[in-house]
Structure formats: C-alpha cells, structure tokens
Protein backbone atom coordinates (compact mmCIF):
# COMPACT_ATOMS: atom_id res chain seq x y z
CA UNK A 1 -13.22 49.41 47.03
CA UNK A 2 -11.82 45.73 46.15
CA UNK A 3 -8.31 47.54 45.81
CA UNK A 4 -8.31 48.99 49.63
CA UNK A 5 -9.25 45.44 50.88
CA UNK A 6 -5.93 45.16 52.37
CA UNK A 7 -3.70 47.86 51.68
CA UNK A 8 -3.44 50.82 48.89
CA UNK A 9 -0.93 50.19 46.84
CA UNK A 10 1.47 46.82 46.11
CA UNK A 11 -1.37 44.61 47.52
CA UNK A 12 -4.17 46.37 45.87
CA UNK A 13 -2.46 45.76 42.68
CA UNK A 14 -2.15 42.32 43.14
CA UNK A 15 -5.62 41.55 44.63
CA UNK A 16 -6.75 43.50 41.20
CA UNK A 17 -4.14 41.18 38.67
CA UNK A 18 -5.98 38.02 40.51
CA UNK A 19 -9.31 39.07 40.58
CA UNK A 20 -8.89 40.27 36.70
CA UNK A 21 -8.02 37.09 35.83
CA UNK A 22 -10.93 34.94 38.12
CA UNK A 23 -12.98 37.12 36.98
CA UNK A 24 -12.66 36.34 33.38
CA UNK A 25 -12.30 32.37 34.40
CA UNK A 26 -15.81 32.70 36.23
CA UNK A 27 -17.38 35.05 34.07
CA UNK A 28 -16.90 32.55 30.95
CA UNK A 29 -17.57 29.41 33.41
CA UNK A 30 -21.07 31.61 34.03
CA UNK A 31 -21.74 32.13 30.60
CA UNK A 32 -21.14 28.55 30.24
CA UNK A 33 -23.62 27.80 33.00
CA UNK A 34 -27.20 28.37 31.19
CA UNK A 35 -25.97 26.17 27.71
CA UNK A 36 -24.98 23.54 30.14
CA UNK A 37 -27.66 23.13 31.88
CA UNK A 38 -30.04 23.36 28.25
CA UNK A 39 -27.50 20.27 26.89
CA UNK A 40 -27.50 18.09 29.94
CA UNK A 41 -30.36 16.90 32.55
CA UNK A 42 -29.81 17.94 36.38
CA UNK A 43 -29.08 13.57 36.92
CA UNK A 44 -25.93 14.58 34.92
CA UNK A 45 -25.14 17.87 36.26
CA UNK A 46 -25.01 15.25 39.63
CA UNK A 47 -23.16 13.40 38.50
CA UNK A 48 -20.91 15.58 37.65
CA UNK A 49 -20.85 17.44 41.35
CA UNK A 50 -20.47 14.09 42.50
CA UNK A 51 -16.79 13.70 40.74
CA UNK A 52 -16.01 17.13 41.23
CA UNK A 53 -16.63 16.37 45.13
CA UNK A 54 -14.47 13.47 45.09
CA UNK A 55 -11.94 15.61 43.44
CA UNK A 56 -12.03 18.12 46.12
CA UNK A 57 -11.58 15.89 48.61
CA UNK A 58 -8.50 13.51 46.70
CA UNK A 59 -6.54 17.36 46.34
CA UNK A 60 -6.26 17.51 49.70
CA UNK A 61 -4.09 14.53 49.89
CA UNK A 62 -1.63 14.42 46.65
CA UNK A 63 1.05 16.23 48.36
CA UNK A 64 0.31 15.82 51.63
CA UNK A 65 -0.36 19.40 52.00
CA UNK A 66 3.30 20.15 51.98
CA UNK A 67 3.09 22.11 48.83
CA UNK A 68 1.14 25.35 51.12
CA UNK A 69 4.41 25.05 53.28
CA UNK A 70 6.12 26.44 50.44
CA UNK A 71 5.47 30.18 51.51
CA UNK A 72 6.33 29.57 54.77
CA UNK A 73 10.62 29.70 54.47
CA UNK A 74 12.69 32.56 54.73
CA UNK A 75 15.38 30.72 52.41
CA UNK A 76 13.67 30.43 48.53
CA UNK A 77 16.13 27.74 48.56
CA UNK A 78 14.48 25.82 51.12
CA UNK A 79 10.51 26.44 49.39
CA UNK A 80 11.96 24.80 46.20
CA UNK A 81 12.98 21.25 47.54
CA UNK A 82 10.10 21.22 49.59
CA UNK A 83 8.19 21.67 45.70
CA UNK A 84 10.17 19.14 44.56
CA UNK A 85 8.99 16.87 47.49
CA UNK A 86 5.34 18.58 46.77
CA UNK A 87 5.81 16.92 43.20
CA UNK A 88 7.03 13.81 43.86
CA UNK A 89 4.20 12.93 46.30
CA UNK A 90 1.53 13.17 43.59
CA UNK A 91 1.48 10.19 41.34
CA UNK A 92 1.73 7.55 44.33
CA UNK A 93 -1.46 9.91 45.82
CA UNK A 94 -3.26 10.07 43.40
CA UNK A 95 -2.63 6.52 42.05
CA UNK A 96 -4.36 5.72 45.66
CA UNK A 97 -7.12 8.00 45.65
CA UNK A 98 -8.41 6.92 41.75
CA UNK A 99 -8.15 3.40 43.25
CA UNK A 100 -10.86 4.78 46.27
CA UNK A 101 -13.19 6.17 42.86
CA UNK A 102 -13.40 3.15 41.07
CA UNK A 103 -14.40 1.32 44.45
CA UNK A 104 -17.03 3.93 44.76
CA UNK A 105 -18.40 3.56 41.26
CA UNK A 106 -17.93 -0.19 41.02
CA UNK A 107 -19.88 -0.78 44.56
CA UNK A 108 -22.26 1.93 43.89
CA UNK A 109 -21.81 3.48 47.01
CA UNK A 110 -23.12 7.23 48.32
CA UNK A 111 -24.45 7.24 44.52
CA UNK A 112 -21.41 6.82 42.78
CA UNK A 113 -22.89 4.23 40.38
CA UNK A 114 -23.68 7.18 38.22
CA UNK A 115 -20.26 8.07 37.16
CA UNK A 116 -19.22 5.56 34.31
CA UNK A 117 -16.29 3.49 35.43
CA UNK A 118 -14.03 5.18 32.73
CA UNK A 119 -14.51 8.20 35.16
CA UNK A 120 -11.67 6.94 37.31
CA UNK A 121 -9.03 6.56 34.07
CA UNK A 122 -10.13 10.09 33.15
CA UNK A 123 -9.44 11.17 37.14
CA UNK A 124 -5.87 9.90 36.95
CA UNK A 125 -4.82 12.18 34.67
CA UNK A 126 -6.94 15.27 35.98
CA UNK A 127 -5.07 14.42 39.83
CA UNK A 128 -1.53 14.45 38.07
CA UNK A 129 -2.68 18.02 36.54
CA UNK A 130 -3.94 18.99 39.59
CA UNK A 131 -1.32 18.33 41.98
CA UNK A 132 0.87 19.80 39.42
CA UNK A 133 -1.19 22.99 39.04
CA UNK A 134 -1.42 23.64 42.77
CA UNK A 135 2.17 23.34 44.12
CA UNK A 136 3.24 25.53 40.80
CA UNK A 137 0.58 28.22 42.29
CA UNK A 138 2.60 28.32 45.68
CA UNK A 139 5.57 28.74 44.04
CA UNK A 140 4.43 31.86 42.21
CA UNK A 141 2.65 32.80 45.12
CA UNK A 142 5.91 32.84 47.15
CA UNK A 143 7.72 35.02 44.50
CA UNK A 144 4.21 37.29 43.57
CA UNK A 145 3.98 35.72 39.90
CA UNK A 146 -0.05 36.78 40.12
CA UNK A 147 -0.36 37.47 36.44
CA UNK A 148 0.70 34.22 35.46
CA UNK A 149 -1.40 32.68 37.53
CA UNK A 150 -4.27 35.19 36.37
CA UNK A 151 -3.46 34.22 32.42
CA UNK A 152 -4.20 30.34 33.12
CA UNK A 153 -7.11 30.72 35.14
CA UNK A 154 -8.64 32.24 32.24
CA UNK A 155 -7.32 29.49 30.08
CA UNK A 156 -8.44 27.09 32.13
CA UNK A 157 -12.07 28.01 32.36
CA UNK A 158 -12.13 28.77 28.48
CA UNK A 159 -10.91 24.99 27.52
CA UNK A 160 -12.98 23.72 30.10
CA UNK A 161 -16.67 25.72 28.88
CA UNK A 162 -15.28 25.06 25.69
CA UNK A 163 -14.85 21.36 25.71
CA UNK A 164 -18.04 20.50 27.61
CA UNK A 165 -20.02 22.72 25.15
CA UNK A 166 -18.90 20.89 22.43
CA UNK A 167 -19.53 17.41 24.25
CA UNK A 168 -23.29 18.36 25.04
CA UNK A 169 -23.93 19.30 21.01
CA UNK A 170 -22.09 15.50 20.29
CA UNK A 171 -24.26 14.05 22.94
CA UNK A 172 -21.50 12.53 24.90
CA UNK A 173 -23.43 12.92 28.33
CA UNK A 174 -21.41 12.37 31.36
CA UNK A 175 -18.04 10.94 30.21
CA UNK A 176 -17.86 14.54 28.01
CA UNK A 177 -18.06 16.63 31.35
CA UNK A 178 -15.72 14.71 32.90
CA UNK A 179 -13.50 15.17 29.97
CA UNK A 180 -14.11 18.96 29.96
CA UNK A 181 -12.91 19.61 33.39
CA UNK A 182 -9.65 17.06 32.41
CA UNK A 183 -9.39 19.31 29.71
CA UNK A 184 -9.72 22.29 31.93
CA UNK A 185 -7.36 21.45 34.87
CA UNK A 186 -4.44 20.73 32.48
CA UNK A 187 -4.59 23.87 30.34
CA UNK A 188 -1.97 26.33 31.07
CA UNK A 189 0.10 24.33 33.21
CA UNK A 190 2.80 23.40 30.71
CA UNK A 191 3.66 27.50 30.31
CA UNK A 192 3.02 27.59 34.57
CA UNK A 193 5.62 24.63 34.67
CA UNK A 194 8.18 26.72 32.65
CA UNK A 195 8.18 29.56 34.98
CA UNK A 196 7.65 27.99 38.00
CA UNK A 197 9.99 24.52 37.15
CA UNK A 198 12.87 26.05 36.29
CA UNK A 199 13.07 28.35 39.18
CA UNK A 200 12.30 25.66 41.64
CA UNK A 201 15.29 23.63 40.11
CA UNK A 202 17.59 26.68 40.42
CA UNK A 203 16.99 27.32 43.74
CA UNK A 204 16.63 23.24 45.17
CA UNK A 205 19.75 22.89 43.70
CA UNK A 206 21.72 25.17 46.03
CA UNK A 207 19.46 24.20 49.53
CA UNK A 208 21.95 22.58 52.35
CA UNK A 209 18.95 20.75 53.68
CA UNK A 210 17.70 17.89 53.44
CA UNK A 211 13.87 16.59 52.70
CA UNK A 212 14.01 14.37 56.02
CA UNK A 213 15.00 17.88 57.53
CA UNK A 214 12.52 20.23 55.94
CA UNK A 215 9.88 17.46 56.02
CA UNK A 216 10.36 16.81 60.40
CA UNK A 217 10.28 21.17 60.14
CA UNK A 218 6.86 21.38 58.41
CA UNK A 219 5.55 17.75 59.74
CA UNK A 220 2.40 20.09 60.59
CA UNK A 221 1.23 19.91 57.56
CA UNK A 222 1.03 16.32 56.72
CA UNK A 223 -0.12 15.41 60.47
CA UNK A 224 -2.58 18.04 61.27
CA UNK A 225 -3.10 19.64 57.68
CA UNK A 226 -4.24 16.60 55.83
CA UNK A 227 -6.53 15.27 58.60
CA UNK A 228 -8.07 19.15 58.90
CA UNK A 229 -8.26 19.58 54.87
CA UNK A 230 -9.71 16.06 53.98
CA UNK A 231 -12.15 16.63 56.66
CA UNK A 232 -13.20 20.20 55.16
CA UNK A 233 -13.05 18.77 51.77
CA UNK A 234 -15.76 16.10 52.42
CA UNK A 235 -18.12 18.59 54.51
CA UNK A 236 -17.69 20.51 51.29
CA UNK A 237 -18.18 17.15 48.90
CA UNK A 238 -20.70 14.95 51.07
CA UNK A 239 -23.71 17.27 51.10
CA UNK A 240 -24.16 15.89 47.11
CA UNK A 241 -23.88 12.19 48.26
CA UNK A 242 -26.22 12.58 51.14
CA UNK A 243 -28.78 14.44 48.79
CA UNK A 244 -28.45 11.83 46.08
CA UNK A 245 -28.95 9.15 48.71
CA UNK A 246 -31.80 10.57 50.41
CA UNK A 247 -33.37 12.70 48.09
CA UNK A 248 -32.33 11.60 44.25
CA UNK A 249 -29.71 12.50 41.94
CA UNK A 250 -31.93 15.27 40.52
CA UNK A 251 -31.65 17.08 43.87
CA UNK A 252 -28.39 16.43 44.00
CA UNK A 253 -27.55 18.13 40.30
CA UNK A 254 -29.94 21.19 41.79
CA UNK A 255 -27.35 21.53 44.66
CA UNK A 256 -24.12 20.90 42.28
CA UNK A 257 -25.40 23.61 39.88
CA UNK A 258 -25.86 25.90 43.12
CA UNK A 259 -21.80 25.01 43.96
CA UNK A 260 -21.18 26.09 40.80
CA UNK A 261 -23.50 29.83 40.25
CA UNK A 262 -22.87 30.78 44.26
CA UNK A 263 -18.95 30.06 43.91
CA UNK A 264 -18.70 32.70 41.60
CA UNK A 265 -18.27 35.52 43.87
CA UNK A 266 -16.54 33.65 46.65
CA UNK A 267 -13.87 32.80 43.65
CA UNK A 268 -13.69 35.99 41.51
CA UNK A 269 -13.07 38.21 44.61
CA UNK A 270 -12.28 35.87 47.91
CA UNK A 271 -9.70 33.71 45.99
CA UNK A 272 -7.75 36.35 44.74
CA UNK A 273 -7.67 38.01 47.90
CA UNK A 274 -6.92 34.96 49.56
CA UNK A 275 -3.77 34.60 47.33
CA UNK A 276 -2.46 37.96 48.03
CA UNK A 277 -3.26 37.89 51.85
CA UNK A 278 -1.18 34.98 51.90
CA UNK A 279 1.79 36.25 50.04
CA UNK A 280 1.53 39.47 52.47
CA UNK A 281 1.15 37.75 55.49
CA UNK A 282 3.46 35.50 55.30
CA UNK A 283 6.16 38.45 54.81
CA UNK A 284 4.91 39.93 57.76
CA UNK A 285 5.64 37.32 59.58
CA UNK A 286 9.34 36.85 58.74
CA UNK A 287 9.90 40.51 58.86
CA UNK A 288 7.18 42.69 61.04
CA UNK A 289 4.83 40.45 63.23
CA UNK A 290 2.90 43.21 64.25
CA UNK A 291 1.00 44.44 60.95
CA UNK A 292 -0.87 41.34 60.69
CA UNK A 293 -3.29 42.33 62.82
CA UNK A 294 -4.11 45.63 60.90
CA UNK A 295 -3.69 43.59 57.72
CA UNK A 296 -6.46 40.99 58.96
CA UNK A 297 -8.89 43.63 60.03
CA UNK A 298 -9.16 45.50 57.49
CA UNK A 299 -9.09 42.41 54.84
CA UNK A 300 -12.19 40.90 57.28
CA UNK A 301 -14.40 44.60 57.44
CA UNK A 302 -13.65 44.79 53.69
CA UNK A 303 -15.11 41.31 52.49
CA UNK A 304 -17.87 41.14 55.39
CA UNK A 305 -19.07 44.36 53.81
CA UNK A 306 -18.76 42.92 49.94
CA UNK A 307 -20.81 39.80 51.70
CA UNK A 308 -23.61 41.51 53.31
CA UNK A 309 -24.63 42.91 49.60
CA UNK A 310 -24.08 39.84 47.63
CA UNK A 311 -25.98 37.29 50.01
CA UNK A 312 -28.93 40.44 50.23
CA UNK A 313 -29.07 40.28 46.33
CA UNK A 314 -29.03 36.21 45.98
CA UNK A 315 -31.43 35.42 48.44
CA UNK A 316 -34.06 37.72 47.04
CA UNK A 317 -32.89 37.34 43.35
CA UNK A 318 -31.75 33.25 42.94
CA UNK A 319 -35.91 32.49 42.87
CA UNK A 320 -37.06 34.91 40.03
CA UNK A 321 -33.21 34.24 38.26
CA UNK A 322 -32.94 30.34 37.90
CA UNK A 323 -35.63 29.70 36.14
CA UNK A 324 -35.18 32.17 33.43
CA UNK A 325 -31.33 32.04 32.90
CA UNK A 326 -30.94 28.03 33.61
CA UNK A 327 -34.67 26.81 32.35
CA UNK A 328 -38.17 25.97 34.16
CA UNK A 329 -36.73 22.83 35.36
CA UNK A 330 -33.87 24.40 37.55
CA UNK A 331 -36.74 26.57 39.39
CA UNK A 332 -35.67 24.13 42.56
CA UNK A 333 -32.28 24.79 42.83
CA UNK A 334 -33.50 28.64 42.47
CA UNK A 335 -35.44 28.18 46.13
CA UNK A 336 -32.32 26.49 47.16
CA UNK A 337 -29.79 28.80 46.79
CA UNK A 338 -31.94 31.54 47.76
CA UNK A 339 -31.85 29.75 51.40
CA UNK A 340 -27.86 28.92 50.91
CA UNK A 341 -26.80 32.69 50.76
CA UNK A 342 -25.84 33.02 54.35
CA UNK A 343 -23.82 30.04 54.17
CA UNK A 344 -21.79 31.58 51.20
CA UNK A 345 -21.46 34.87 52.48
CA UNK A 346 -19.98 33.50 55.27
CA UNK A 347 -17.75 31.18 53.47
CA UNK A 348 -17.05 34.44 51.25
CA UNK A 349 -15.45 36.30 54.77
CA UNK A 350 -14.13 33.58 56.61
CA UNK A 351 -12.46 30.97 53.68
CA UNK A 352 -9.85 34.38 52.07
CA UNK A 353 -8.82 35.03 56.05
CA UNK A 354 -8.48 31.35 56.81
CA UNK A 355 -5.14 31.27 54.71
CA UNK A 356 -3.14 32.47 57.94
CA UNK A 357 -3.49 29.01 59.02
CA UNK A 358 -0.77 28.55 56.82
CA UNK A 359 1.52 31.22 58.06
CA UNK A 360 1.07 30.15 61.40
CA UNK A 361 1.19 26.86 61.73
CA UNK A 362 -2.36 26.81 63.45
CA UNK A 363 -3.85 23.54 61.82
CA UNK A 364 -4.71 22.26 64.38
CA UNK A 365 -7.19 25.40 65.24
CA UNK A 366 -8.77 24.03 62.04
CA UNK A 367 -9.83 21.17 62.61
CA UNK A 368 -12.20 22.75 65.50
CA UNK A 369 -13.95 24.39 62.43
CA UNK A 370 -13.52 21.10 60.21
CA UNK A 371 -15.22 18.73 62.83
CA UNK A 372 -17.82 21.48 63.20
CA UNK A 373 -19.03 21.81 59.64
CA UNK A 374 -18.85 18.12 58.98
CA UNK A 375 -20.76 17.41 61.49
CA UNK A 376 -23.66 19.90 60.24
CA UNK A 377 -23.35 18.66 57.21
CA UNK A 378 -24.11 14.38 58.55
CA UNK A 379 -26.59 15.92 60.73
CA UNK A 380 -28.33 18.45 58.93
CA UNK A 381 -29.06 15.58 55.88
CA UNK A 382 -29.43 12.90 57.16
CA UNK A 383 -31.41 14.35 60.52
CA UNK A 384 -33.62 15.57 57.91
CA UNK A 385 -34.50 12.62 55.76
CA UNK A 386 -35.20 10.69 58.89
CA UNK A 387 -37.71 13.03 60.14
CA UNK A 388 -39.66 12.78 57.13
CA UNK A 389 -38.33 16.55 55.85
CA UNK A 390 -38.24 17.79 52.39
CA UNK A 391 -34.87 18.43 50.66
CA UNK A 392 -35.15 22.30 51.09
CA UNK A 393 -35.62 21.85 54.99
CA UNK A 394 -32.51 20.07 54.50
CA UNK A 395 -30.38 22.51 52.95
CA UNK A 396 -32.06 25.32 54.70
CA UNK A 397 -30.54 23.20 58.05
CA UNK A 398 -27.26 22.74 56.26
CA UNK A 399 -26.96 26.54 55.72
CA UNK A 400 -27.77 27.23 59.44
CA UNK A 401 -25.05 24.76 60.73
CA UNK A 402 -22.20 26.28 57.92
CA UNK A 403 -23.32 29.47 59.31
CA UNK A 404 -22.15 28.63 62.73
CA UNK A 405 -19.09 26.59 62.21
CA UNK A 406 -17.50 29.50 59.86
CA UNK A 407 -18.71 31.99 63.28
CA UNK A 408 -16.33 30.07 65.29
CA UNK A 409 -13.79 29.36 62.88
CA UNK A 410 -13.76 32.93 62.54
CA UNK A 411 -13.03 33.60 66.46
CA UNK A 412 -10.28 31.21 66.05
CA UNK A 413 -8.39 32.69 63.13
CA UNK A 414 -8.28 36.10 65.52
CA UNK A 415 -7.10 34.12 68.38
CA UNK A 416 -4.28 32.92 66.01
CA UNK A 417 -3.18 35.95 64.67
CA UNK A 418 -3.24 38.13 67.63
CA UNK A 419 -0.82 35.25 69.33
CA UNK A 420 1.23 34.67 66.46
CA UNK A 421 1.60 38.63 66.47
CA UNK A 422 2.89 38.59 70.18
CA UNK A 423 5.11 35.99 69.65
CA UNK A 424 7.03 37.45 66.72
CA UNK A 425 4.70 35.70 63.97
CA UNK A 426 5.24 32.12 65.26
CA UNK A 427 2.97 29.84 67.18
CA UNK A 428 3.95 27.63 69.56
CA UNK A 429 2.65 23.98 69.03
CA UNK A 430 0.21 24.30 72.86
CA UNK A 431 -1.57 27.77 71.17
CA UNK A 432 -2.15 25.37 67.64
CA UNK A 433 -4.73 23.08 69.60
C-alpha cells in the first residue's frame, strides 16, 4: 500500500529506501523508549523536551531556510553555491541562537532553569551538526541519494539510544540526554559530508552566478520562510513551556514522552514520503506542471487513509499501553495521548503534502497555517490554566485547535498547487499571500 502512495514504480522505490531506513531509526528510538523512561524521572524526560523544543525552533534559523531552496534550480550548478551559502550561514546562527539558551536557562524563564547551563556548550556543537546534517539532506534529496540518507538515520538513532542508555546506568541525569542526542545528530554526517561535499564543490565551482544573485532569486525563503518556520517551530516547542509553567515539569515530561511515542508513525512513513514527494514534485515542476495535481491527490487519499487507522488504534490503545510498556507512573501521558491522536493524524496527512511549499514558493500561504496553530497553542494553555482547568482539558483543547489549523492549511496547499499547475509550476508573488 505504502509503495502506491504516489506512484508505482521509481517513487515507490524511494518512499520504501526512506521509510526502511526511519523505520529502523524509530523502531530502535522505540525500543529505547520504555528503558528510558525506567532510568530517568518524567522532570527529566522535560527537561529534555524542553531542549529538544528549543532545538526545533533554533533549526529553523541556521541557514536561513535557504538550504530547502536547494531543490528548487534547474541548474545543479546553481543548488550547490546556494549549499555553500546554506553552510556558511550556520556557525554565526547558531552562535546566536545558543546565546538565546543560555539566557533562557540563566533567567529561568518558560522553565528553562531545568536544563543545566552546560546545556548551551553541548547545543553549540549539536546546531553545527545540525545545520550540517540538513542542507547535506537537500543535496541528496536534489540528486535522489535516499539510501544514504536511509543508512544515517539508522545510525543516528542507534548512537543516540545507545549513548543515553548508557548515561541513565552511570546516573548522569540530564546533562547525559543532552549528550545522547549530541551524540546522535552528529553520527553519520562525516560519510553524508563525503558524498554530498564533494559534489556540491564540483558543481559550485562551475555556477556563473553569484550568491547576491541566487540569494535576491530565492529571498522567499529567508523573508517569508524563516518568519513562517520559526513560528511553526515554537507552536510545535511552546506547548512544553506552557505546561511546565502552568502545570509542572512532570506534565511537561508526560507531553515530551508523547512527542516522542506519537512521532513515530508521522516519521517512519510521513517523512519519507515527504522526502520523495519533494524530489518528485519539484521535477514536475521544471518539466510537466500538470502531474502535480494527480501526484498530490493520490499522496493525500493514501496517507489520510494510513491516518484514519493509526489515530483509531492510539486513541483506544495509548490508555491500556503506557502504563505497561513505559511504567505505572507514565499512566498520565497514556490519557494524554489517547486525546492527542487527531492532532497527529492530521499532522501525519497534512505535514508530508506541506513540502510543495517549497516547490512553489508559497510561504507566505504558510504562515496563515503558522499564525493559526500558534495561536491554539497560547490559547488553548494558557486559556486553560486561567479557567481553573486540568492539564488534560488543556491538551484535549490543544488537539482541537491543531486539528483545525492543519484543516485549513490543508485547503491552502490545494489552492497552491492547482495555481502553480496553471501557471506552468510557478507562483506568482500576489497568489503566495
């Protein structure tokens, strides 16, 4: 079934190389999952969500998004400088954003406090790693390099599990999951950076344009792309502040654990075919506008039906399951994510298809979504606490809200592609707004 999600054939091979490789990388990070939570409390486990949320949202700057542009040129020539610019942006981004962290731990602020102040010397070098790792990925996106990218995600995962295993056993609490996922986001990338490094170098070397050039032609992505990814990143991150705040770090580890369990299907099988929908896409748009629009259907019917059955089976199962696979004192986050399936079958439809952005231009059609689901996120919380609500009320609000927003971000990605198709794959910059 996963193999007809787009198309029989070339793209069904793909979506399998990805999905064989996230796959592995979440079944070992679920394996993982149960010793974790047996060799730290849920106040670490939030602690832990907490960084990972800051993370999320300090990616979304290092290369000020220019690194997704890279599968947008027809010239391969013209993708490799603007990797090389990719590159270049990330140390003076992320020597900004760990500068934001230790402000947040040091002021205690949105909970923060909790994350030892060695977190932020541990972030620098996961950033570096990261901004590395990602603009390497759309580079072997671009040129359909999926089993490479497979291969590390497994690696990845393994070093990760593996490294915050064997801090729980030495008791190292927090600092040793933050070390794990260091561990974790640099594995793999020095054999990614011969592939992809060399190639890029080959092909920036012959481009006749300039960076000033290609960065005015892609300006989207800096001006409307970071504002609409930062802003998705922190509806995505803030939920764990907001709990800790109002509710206690305990609730907030509940909720990071959830983050961690629901993602699993959204990144096994909507990841991968997020990857490959991009790649295909973004050929159709430089050489046959008009199969997009078949290509997008049948990739939305596809997942919406893989959705319908997995959110089914974790609302009714995540109650009985937690507390047996995680231990008695996870039985919370249990309730919890039974009331969150909606929200990540949704995610699981609309987040694979949202990659067209990209291929379009349409960024600005994203922040309608973006403002949306932050805003149910504030509301949802914080309305909550100050009407005296319990934490479950809370996230059974949040749900409700993410539910919506994805609904209309979903109407907007078929507005985009059915003009993009008309106009011979481009957008014009009025139809982006």
């Amino acid at each position: 079934m996963v193999a007809r999600l787009i198309r029989e054939g070339t793209a069904g091979r793909h979506i399998a190389m990805l999905m064989g490789g996230a796959a592995g990388a979440q079944l070992i990070n679920a394996a993982a999952a149960p010793v974790l939570t047996r060799l730290f409390d849920p106040s670490e486990m939030g602690a832990l969500g907490l960084y990972l949320g800051f993370m999320y949202v300090a990616t979304a700057v290092l290369s000020l998004r220019y690194e997704q542009a890279i599968v947008v040129p027809e010239k391969p020539e013209d993708a490799a400088r603007l990797a090389v610019m990719s590159i270049l942006l990330v140390p003076i981004m992320a020597g900004l954003a760990v500068a934001a962290l230790a402000f947040l731990i040091v002021g205690r602020i949105g909970g923060f406090g909790v994350i030892p102040l060695a977190g932020a010397g541990v972030a620098s070098l996961a950033l570096l790693a990261t901004g590395l790792f990602t603009t390497f990925r759309f580079w072997l996106i671009r040129v359909h390099q999926y089993v490479l990218i497979s291969q590390v995600l497994v690696v990845q995962s393994f070093a990760r599990a593996g490294v915050q295993i064997a801090s729980g056993v030495a008791g190292l609490g927090v600092v040793g999951l933050l070390l794990g996922d260091l561990v974790g986001r640099g594995a793999g990338l020095l054999r990614m950076g011969r592939v992809a490094s060399g190639e890029i170098a080959s092909a920036a070397a012959d481009s006749v344009v300039s960076r000033r050039a290609l960065a005015a032609r892609y300006r989207k992505f800096p001006l409307l792309g970071v504002p609409s990814s930062v802003i998705n990143a922190a509806a995505f991150a803030l939920p764990l502040p907001l709990l800790a705040v109002n509710y206690g770090i305990t609730t907030a580890g509940f909720f990071a654990l959830i983050q961690r369990v629901l993602g699993l299907p959204l990144t096994v099988i909507g990841t991968s075919v997020a990857d490959v929908l991009l790649g295909r896409i973004s050929m159709h748009a430089r050489e046959s506008p008009e199969r997009a629009i078949p290509v997008f259907r049948r990739t939305a019917m596809w997942l919406a039906i893989i959705a319908a059955v997995i959110a089914v089976v974790m609302a009714v199962a995540s109650p009985l399951a937690f507390p047996v696979v995680f231990g008695p004192e996870w039985a919370t986050a249990g309730s919890m994510a039974s009331l969150m399936a909606p929200w990540y079958a949704a995610a699981f439809v609309v987040s694979p298809l949202s990659r067209v952005v990209l291929v379009y231009e349409g960024q600005g059609s994203k922040l309608i979504y973006d403002i949306l689901s932050l805003t149910a996120v504030v509301v949802a919380i914080t309305g909550s606490a100050m009407l005296g609500f319990n934490a479950l009320t809370a996230v059974l609000f949040l749900a409700l809200g993410q539910v919506v927003a994805y609904a209309v971000y979903f109407a907007v990605l078929v507005r985009l592609v059915r003009r993009a198709a008309r106009r011979g794959g481009t957008v014009s910059p009025t139809e982006t707004r």
